[in-house]
Protein backbone atom coordinates (compact mmCIF):
# COMPACT_ATOMS: atom_id res chain seq x y z
CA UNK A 1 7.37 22.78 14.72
CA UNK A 2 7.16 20.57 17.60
CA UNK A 3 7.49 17.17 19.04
CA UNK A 4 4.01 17.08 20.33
CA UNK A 5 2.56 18.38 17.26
CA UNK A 6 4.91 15.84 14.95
CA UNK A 7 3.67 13.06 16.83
CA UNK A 8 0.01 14.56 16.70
CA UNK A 9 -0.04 14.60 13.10
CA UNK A 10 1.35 11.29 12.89
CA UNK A 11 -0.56 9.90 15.34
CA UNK A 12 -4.09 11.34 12.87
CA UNK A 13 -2.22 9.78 10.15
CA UNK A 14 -2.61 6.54 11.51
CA UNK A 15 -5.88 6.35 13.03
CA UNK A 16 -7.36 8.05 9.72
CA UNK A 17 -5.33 4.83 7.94
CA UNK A 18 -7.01 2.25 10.33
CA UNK A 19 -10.41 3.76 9.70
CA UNK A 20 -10.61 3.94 6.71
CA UNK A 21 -8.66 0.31 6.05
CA UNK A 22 -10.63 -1.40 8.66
CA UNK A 23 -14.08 -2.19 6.59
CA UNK A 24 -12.16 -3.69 3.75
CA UNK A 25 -10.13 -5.64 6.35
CA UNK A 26 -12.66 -7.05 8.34
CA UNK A 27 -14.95 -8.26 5.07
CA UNK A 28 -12.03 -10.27 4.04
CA UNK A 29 -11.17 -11.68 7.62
CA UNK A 30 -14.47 -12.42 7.97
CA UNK A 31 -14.71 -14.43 4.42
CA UNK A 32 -12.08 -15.83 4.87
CA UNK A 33 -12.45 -17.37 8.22
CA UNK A 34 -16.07 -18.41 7.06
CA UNK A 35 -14.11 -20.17 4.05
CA UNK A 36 -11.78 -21.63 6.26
CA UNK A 37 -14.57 -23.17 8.41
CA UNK A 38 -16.41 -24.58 4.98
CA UNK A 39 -13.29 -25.82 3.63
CA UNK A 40 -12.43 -27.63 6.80
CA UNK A 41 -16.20 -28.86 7.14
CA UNK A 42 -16.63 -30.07 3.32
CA UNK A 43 -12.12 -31.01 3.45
CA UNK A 44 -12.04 -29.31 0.03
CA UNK A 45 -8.50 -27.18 0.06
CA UNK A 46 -8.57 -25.72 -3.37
CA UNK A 47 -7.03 -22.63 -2.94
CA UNK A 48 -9.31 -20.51 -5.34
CA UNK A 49 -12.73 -21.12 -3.64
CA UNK A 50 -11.11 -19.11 -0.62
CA UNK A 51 -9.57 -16.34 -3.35
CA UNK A 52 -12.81 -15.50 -5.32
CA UNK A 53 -15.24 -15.03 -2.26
CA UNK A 54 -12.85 -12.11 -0.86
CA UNK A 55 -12.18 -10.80 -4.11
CA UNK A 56 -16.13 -9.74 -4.08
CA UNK A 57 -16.32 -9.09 -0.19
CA UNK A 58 -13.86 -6.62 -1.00
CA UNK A 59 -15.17 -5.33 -3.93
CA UNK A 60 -19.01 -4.91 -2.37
CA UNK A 61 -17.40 -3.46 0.54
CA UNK A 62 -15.08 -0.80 -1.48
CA UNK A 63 -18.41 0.11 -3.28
CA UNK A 64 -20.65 0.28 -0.18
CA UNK A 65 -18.07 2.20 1.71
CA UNK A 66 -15.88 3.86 -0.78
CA UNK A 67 -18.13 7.24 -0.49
CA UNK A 68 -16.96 7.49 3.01
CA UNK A 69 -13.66 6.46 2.42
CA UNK A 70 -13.22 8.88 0.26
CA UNK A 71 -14.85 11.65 2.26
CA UNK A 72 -12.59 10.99 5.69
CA UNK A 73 -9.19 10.79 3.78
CA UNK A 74 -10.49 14.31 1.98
CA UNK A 75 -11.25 16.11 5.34
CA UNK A 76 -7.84 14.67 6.80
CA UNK A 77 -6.34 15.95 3.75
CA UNK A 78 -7.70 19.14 4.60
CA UNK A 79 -7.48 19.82 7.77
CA UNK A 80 -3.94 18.67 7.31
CA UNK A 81 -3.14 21.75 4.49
CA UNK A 82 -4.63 24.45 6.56
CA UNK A 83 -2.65 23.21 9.65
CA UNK A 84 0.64 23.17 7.18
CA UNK A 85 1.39 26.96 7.26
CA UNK A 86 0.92 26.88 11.30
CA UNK A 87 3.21 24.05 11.73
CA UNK A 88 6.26 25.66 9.19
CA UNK A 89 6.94 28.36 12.26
């Protein structure tokens, strides 16, 4: 095993983690800055009418794009284990 190919595993590692992350991440920066901006507009701060609106961004979001989550971390997972016995030399 390598440097290169330690740091080119963890390097797939990571950029698999920010795709798949990044939907979920971006609905609820996006609520939440729309929130911000309404609760700033209307001066309401009550914290739970910024809470509930991500809780269901994030929970249409996981179900829109949970398929495809699912199916990038399972070829990463994959292509990881058949690169395993390779990498053990």
């Amino acid at each position: 095993m390598t440097d290169s190919s330690v740091v080119s595993m963890g390097m797939q590692a990571i950029q698999v983690a920010i795709t798949v992350s990044a939907p979920i991440l971006i609905a609820a920066a996006a609520v939440g800055v729309i929130m911000g901006l309404f609760q700033a507009v209307t001066q309401i701060q009550e914290v739970s009418l910024s809470f509930i609106p991500k809780i269901v961004a994030v929970a249409v979001v996981g179900a829109l794009f949970g398929p495809w989550m699912l199916r990038i971390l399972v070829e990463y997972t994959a292509r990881l284990l058949t690169s395993l016995p390779g990498v053990a030399k």
